[in-house]
N, C-alpha and C. Protein backbone atom coordinates (compact mmCIF):
# COMPACT_ATOMS: atom_id res chain seq x y z
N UNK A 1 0.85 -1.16 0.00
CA UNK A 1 0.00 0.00 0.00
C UNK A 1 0.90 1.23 0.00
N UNK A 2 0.48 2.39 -0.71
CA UNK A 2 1.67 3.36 -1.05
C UNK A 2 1.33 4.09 0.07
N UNK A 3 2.76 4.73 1.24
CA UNK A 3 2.22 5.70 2.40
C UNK A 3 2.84 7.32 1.64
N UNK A 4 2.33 7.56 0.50
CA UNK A 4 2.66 8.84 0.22
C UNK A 4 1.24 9.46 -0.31
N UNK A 5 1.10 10.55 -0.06
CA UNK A 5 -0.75 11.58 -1.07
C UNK A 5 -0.11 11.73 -2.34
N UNK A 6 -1.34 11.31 -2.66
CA UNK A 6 -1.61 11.62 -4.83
C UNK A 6 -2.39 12.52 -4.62
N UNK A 7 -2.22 13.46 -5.62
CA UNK A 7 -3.01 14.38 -5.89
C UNK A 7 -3.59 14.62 -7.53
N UNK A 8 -5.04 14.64 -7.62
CA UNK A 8 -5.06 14.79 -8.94
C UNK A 8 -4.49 15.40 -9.79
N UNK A 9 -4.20 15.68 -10.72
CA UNK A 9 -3.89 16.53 -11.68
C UNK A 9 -4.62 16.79 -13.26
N UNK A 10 -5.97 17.38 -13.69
CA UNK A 10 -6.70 17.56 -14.38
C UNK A 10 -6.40 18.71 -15.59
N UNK A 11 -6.25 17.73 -16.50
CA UNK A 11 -6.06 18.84 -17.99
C UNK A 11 -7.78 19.18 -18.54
N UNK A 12 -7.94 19.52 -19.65
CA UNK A 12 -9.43 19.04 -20.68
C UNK A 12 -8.59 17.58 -21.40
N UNK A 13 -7.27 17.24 -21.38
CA UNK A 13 -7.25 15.94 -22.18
C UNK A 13 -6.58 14.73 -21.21
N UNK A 14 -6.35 14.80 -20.00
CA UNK A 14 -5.78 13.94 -19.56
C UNK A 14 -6.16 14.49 -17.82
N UNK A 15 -5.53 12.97 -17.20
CA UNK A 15 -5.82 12.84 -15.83
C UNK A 15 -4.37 12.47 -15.16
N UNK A 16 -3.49 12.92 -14.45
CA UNK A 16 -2.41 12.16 -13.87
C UNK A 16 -2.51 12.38 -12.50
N UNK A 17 -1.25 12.15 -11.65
CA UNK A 17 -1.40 12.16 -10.31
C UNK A 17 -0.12 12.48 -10.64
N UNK A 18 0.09 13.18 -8.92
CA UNK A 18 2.05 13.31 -8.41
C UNK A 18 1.45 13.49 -6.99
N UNK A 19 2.84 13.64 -6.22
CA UNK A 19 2.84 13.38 -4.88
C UNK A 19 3.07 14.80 -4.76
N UNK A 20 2.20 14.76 -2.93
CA UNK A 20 1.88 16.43 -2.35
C UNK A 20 2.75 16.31 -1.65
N UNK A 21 3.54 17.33 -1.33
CA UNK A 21 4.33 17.72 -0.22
C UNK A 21 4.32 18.70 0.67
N UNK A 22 4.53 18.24 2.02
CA UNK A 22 4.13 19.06 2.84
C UNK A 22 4.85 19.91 2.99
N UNK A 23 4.93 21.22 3.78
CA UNK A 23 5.85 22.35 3.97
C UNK A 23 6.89 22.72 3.92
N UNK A 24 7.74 21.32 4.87
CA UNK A 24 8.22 21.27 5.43
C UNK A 24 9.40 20.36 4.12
N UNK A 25 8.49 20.12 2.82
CA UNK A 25 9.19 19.51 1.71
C UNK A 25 9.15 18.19 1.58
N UNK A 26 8.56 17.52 2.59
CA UNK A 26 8.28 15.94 3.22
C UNK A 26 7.07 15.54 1.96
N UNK A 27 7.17 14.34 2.19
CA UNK A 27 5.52 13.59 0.98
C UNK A 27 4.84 13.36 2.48
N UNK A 28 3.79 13.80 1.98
CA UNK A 28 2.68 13.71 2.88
C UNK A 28 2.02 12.09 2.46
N UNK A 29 1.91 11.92 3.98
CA UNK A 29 1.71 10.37 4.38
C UNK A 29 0.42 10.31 5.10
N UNK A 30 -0.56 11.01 5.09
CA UNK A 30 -1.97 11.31 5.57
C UNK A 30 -2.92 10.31 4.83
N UNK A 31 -3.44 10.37 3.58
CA UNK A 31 -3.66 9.52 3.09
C UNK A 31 -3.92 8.26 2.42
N UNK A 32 -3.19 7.35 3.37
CA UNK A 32 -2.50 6.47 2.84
C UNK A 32 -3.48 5.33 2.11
N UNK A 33 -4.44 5.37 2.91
CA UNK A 33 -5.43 4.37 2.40
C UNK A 33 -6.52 4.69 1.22
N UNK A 34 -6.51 6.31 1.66
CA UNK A 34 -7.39 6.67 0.15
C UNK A 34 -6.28 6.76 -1.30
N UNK A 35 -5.14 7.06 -0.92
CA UNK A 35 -4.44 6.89 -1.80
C UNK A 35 -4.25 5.43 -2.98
N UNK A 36 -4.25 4.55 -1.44
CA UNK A 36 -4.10 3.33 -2.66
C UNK A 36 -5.08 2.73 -3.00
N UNK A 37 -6.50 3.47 -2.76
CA UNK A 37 -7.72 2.60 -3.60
C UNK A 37 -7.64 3.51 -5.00
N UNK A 38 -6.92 4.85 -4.66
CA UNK A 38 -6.76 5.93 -5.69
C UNK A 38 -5.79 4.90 -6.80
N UNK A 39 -4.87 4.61 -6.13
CA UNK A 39 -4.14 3.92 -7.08
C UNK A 39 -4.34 2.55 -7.75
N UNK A 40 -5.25 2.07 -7.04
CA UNK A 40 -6.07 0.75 -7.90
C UNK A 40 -6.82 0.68 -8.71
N UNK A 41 -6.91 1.53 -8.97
CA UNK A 41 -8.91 1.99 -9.28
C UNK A 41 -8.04 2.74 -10.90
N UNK A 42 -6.75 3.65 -10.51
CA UNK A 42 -6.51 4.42 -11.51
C UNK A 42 -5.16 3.78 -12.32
N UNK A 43 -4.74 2.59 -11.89
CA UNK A 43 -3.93 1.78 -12.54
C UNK A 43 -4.62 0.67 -13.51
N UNK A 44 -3.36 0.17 -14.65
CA UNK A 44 -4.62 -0.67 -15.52
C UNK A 44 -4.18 -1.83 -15.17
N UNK A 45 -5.21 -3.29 -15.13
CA UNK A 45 -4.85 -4.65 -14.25
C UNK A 45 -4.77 -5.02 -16.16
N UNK A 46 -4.13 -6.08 -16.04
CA UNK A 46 -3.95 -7.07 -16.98
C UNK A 46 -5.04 -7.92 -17.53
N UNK A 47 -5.64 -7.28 -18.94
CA UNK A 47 -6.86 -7.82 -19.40
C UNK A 47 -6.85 -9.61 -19.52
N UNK A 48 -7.30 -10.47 -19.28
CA UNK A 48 -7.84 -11.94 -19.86
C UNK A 48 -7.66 -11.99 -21.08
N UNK A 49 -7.21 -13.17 -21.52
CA UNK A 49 -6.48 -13.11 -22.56
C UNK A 49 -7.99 -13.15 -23.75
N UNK A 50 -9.43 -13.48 -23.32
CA UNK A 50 -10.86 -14.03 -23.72
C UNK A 50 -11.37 -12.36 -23.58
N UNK A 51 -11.06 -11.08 -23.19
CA UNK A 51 -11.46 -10.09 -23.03
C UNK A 51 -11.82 -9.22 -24.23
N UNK A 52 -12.16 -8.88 -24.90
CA UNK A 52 -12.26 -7.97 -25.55
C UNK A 52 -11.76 -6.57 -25.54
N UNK A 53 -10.48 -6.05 -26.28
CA UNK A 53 -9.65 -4.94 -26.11
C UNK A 53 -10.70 -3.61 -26.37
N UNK A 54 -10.66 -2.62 -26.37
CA UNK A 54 -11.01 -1.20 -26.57
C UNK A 54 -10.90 -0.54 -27.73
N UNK A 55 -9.73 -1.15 -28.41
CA UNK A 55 -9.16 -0.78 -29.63
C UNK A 55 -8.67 -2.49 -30.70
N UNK A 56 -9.51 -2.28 -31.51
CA UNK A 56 -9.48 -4.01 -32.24
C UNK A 56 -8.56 -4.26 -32.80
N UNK A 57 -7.60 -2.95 -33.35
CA UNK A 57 -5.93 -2.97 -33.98
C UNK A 57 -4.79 -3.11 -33.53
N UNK A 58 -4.90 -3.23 -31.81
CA UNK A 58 -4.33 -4.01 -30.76
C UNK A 58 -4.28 -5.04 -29.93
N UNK A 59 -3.20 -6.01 -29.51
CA UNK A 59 -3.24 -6.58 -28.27
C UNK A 59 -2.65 -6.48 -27.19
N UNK A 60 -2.54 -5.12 -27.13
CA UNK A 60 -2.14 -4.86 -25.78
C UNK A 60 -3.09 -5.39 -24.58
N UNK A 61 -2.89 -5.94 -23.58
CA UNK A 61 -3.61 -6.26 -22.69
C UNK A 61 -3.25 -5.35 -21.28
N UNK A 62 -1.92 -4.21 -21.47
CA UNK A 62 -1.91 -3.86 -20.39
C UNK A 62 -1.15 -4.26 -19.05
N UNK A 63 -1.77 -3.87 -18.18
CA UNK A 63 -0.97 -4.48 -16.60
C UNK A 63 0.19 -3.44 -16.07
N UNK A 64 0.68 -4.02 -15.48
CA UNK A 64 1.54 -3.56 -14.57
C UNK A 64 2.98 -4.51 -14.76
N UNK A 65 4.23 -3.89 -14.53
CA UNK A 65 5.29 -5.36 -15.20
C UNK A 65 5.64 -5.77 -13.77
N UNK A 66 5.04 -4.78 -12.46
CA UNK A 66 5.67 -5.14 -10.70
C UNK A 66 3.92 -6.36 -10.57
N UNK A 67 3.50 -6.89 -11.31
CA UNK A 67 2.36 -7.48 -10.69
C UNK A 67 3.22 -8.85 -11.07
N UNK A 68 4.68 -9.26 -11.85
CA UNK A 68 4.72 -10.40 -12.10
C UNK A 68 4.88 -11.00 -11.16
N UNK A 69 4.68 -11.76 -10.35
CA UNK A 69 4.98 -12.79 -9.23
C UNK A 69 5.03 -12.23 -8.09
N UNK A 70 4.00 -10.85 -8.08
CA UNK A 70 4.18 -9.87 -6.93
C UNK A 70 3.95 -10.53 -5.70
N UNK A 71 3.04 -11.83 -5.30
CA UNK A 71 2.69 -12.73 -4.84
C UNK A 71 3.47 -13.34 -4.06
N UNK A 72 4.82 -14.05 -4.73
CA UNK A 72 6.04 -14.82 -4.90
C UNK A 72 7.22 -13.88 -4.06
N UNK A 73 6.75 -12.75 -4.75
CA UNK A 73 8.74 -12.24 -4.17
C UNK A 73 8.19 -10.75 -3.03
N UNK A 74 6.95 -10.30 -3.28
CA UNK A 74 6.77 -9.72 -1.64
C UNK A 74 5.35 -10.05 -1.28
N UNK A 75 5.00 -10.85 -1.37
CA UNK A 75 3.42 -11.19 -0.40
C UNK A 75 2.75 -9.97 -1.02
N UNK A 76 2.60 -9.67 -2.43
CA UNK A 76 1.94 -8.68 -2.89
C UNK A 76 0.18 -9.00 -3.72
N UNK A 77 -0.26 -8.04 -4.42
CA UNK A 77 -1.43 -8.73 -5.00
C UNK A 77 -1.51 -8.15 -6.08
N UNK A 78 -1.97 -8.12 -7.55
CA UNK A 78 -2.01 -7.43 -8.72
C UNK A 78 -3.05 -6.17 -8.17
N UNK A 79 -2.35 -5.09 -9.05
CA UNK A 79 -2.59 -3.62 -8.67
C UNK A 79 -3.28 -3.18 -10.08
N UNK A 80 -4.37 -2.52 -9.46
CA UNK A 80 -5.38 -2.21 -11.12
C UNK A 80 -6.74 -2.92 -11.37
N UNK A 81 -7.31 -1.81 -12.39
CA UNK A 81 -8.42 -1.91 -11.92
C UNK A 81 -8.70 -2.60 -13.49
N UNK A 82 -9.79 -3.04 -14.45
CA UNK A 82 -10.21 -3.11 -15.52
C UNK A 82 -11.05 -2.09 -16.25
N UNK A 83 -11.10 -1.01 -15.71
CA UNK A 83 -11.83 0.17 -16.12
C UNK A 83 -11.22 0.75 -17.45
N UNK A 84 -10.02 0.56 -17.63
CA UNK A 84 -9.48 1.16 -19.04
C UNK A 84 -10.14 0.27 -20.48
N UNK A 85 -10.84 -0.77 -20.14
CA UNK A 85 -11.56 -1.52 -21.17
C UNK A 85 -12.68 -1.20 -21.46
N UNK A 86 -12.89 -0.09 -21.13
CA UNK A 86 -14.37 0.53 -21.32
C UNK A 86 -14.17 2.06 -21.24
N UNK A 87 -12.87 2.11 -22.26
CA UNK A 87 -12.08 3.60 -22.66
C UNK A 87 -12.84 3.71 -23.84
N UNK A 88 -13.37 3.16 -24.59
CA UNK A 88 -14.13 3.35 -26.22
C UNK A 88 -15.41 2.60 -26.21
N UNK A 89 -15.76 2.26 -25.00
CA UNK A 89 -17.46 1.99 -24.87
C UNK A 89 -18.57 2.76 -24.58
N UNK A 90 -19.95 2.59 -25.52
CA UNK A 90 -21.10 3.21 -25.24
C UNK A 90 -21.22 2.51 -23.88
N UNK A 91 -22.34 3.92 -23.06
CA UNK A 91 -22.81 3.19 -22.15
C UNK A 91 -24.30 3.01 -22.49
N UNK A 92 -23.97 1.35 -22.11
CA UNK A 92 -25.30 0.80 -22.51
C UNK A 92 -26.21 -0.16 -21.37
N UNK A 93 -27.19 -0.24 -21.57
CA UNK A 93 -28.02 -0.80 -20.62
C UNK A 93 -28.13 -2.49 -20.45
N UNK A 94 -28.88 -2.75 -19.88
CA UNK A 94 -28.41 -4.00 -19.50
C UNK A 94 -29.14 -5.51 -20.79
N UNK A 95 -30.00 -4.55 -21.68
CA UNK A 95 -29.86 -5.30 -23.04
C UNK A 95 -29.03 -5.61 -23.59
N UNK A 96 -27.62 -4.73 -23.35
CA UNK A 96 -26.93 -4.87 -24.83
C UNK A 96 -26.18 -5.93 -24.33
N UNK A 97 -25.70 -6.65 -25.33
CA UNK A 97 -24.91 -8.32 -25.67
C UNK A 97 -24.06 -7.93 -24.66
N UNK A 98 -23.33 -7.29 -24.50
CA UNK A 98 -21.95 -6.71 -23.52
C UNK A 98 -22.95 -6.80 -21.96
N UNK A 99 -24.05 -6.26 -22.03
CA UNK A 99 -24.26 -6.43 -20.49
C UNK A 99 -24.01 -4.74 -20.07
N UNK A 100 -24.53 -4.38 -19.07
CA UNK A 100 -24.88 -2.74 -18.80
C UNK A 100 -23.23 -2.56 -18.15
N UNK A 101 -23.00 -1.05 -19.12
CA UNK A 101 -21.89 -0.52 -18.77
C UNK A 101 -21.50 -0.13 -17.43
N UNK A 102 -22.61 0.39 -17.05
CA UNK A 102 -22.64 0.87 -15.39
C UNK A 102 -22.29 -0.31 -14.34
N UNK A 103 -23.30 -1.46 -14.82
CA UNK A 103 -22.65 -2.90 -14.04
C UNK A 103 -21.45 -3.25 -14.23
N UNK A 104 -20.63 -3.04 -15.20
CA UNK A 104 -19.41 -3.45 -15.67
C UNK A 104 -18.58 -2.60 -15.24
N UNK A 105 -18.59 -0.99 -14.84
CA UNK A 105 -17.69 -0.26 -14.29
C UNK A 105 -17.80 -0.69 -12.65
N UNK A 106 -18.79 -0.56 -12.34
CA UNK A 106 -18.58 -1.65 -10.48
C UNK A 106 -18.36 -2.59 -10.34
N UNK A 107 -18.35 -3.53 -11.33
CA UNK A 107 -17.40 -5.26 -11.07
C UNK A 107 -16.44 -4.85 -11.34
N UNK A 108 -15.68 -4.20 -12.54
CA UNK A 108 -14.69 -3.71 -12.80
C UNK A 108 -14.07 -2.94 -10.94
N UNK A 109 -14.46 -1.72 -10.57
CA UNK A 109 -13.80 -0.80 -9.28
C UNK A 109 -13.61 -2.94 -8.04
N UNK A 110 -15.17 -3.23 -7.88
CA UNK A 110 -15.24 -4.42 -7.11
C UNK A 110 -14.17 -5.09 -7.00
N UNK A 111 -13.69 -5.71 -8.27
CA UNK A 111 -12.34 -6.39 -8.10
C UNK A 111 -11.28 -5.76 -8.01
N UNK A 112 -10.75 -4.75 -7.86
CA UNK A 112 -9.60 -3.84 -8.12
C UNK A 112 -9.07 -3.42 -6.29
N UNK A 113 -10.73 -3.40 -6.21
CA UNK A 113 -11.18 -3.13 -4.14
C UNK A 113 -10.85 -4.68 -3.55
N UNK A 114 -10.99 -5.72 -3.90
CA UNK A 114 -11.18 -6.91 -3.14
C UNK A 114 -10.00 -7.26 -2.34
N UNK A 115 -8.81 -7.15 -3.01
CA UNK A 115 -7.65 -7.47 -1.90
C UNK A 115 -7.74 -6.45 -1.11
N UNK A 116 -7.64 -5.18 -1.01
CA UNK A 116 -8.09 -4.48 0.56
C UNK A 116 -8.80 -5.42 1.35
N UNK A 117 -9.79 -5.99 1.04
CA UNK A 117 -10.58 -6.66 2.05
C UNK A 117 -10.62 -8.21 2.55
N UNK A 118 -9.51 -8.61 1.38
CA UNK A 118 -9.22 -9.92 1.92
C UNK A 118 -7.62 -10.40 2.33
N UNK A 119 -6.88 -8.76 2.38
CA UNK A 119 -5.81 -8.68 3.36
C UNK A 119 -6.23 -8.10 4.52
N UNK A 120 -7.05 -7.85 4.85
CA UNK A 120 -7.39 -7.45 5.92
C UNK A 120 -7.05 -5.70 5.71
N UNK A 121 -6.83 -5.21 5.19
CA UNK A 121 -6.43 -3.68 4.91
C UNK A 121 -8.08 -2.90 5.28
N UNK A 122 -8.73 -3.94 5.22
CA UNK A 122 -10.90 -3.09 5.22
C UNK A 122 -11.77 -3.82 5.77
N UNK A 123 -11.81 -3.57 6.11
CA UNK A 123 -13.42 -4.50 7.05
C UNK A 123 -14.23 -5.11 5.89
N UNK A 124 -14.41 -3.99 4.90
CA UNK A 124 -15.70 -3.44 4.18
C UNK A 124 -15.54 -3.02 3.06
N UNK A 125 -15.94 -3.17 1.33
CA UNK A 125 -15.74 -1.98 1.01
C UNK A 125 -17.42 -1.49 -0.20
N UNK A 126 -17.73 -0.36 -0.22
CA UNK A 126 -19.01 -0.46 -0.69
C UNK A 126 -18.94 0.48 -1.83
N UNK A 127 -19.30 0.14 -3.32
CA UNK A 127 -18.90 0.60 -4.27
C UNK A 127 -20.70 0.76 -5.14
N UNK A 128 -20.47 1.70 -5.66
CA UNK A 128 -21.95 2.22 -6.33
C UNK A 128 -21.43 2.89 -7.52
N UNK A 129 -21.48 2.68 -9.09
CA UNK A 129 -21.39 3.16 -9.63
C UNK A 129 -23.33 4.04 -10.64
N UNK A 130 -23.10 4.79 -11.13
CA UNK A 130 -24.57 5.37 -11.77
C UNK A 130 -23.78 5.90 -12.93
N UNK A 131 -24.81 6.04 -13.62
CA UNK A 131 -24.97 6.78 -14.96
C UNK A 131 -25.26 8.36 -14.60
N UNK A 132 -24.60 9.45 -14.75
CA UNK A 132 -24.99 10.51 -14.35
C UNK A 132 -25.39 11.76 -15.17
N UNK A 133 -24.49 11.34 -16.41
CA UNK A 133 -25.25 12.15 -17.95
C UNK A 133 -25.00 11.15 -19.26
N UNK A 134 -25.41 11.41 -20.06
CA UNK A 134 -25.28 10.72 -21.54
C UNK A 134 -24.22 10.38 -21.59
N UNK A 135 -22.78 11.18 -21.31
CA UNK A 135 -21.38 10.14 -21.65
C UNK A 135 -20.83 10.79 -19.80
N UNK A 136 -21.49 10.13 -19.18
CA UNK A 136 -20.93 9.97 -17.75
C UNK A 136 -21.35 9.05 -16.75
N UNK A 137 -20.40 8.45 -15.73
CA UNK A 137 -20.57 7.52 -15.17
C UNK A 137 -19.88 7.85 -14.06
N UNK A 138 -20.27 7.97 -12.78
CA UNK A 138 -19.74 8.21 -11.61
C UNK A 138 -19.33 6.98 -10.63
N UNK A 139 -18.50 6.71 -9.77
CA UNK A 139 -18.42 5.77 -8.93
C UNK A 139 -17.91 6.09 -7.61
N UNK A 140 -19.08 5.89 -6.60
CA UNK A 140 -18.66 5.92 -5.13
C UNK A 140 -17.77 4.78 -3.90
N UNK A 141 -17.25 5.25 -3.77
CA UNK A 141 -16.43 3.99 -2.80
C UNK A 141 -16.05 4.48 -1.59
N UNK A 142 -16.99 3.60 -0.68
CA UNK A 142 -17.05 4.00 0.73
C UNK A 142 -16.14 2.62 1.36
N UNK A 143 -14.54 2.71 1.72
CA UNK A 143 -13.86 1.81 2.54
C UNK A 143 -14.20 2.04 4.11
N UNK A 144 -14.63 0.73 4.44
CA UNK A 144 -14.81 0.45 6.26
C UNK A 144 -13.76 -0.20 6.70
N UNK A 145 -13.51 0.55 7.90
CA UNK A 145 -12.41 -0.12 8.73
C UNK A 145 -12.47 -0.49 9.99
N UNK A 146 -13.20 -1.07 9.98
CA UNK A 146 -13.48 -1.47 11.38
C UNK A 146 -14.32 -0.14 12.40
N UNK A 147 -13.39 -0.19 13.85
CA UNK A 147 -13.82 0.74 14.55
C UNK A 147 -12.98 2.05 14.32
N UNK A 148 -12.85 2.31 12.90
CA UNK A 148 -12.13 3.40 12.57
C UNK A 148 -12.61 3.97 11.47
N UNK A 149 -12.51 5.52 11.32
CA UNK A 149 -13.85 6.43 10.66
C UNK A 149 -13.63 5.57 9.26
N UNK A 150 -15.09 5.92 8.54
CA UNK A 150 -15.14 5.30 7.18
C UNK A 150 -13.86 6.39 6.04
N UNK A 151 -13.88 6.25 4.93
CA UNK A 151 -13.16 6.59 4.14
C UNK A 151 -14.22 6.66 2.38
N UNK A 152 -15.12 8.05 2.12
CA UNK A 152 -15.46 7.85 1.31
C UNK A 152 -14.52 8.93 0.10
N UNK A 153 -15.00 7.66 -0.98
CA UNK A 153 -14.29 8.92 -2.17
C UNK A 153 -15.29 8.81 -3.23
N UNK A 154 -14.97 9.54 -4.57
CA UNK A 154 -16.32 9.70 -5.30
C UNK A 154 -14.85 9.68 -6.91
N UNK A 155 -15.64 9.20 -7.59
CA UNK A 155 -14.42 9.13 -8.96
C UNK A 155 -15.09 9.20 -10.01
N UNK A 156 -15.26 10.86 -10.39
CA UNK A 156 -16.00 10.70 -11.46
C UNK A 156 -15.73 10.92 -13.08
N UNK A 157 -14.74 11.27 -13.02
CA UNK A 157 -14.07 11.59 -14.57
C UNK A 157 -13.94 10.22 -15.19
N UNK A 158 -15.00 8.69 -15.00
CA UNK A 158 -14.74 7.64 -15.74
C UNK A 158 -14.71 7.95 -17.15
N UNK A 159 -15.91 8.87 -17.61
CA UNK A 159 -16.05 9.14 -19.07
C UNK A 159 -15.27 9.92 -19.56
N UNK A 160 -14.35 11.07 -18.85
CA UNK A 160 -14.64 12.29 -19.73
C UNK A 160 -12.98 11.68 -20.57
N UNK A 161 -12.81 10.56 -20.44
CA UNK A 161 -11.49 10.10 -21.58
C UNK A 161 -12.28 9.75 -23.02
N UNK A 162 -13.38 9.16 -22.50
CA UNK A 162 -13.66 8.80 -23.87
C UNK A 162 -14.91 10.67 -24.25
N UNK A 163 -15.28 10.99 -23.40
CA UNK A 163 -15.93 12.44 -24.47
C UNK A 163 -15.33 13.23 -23.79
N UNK A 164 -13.95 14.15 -24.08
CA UNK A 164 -13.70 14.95 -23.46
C UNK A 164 -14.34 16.39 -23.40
N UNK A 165 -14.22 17.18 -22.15
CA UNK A 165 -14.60 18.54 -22.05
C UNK A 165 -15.06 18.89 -23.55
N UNK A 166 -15.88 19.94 -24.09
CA UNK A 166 -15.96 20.13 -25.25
C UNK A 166 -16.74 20.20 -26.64
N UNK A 167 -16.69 18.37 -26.42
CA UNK A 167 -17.10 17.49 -27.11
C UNK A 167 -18.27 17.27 -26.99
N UNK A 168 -19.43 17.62 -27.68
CA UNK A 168 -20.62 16.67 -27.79
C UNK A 168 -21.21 15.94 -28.90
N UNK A 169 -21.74 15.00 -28.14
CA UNK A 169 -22.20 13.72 -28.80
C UNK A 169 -23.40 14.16 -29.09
């Protein structure tokens, strides 16, 4: 789990993170736990090889190259979420052959959250994604920790990669 703060960093074409520092010139270590659902959620996990890519003129599948045997050589767990596979998808309802986008961005955050909770890092963790305009999709994630305050965050720029600022559909 990373003990340093990310902080967003928001263009109209892109999303990154860097580390905050405190006054004093130190990385601020306050956040540690919202940080690394920040960093699961906003890292890409390694698509199934049966997955369907985003882009059909590739096989990139992605990942991380520290998830190889992260298991093996530090008691680690693959980092990342599957949300970048639904970088060039309509959102669609729960007719379409694919199955509703909105369901697919919360199984998608769901698994990305699950080792928090089955290292013991969360009691709990409770994830709600919605549809919130025509090319937007929001997702809430409330981590429980026991007898220690909850931890909610809200992540909503899922869409604006695929319609950026601007742009209408």
């Amino acid at each position: 789990m990373p003990d340093i703060r990310v902080i967003p960093i928001t263009t109209p074409v892109l999303l990154t993170f860097d580390w905050l520092q405190t006054p004093a010139g130190l990385l601020d270590e306050t956040q540690a736990l919202a940080d690394a659902i920040t960093v699961a959620l906003n890292t890409d996990a390694t698509a199934d090889i049966n997955e369907v890519l985003p882009d059909p003129r590739s096989d990139n599948r992605r990942g991380w190259w520290g998830d190889l045997d992260a298991d093996k050589i530090w008691g680690g767990w693959p980092i990342g979420s599957k949300l970048w596979l639904l970088s060039r998808t309509k959102i669609l309802d729960s007719t379409a052959r694919e199955g509703s986008t909105v369901a697919r961005a919360e199984a998608y955050c769901r698994a990305a959250l699950k080792p928090f909770v089955d290292n013991g890092i969360c009691s709990r963790i409770m994830v709600n994604a919605a549809q919130t305009s025509i090319q937007r999709i929001d997702a809430t994630i409330v981590a429980y920790r026991g007898p220690k305050s909850t931890i909610a965050l809200e992540f909503q720029p899922l869409w604006q990669e695929v319609f950026p600022p601007g742009i209408n559909v």
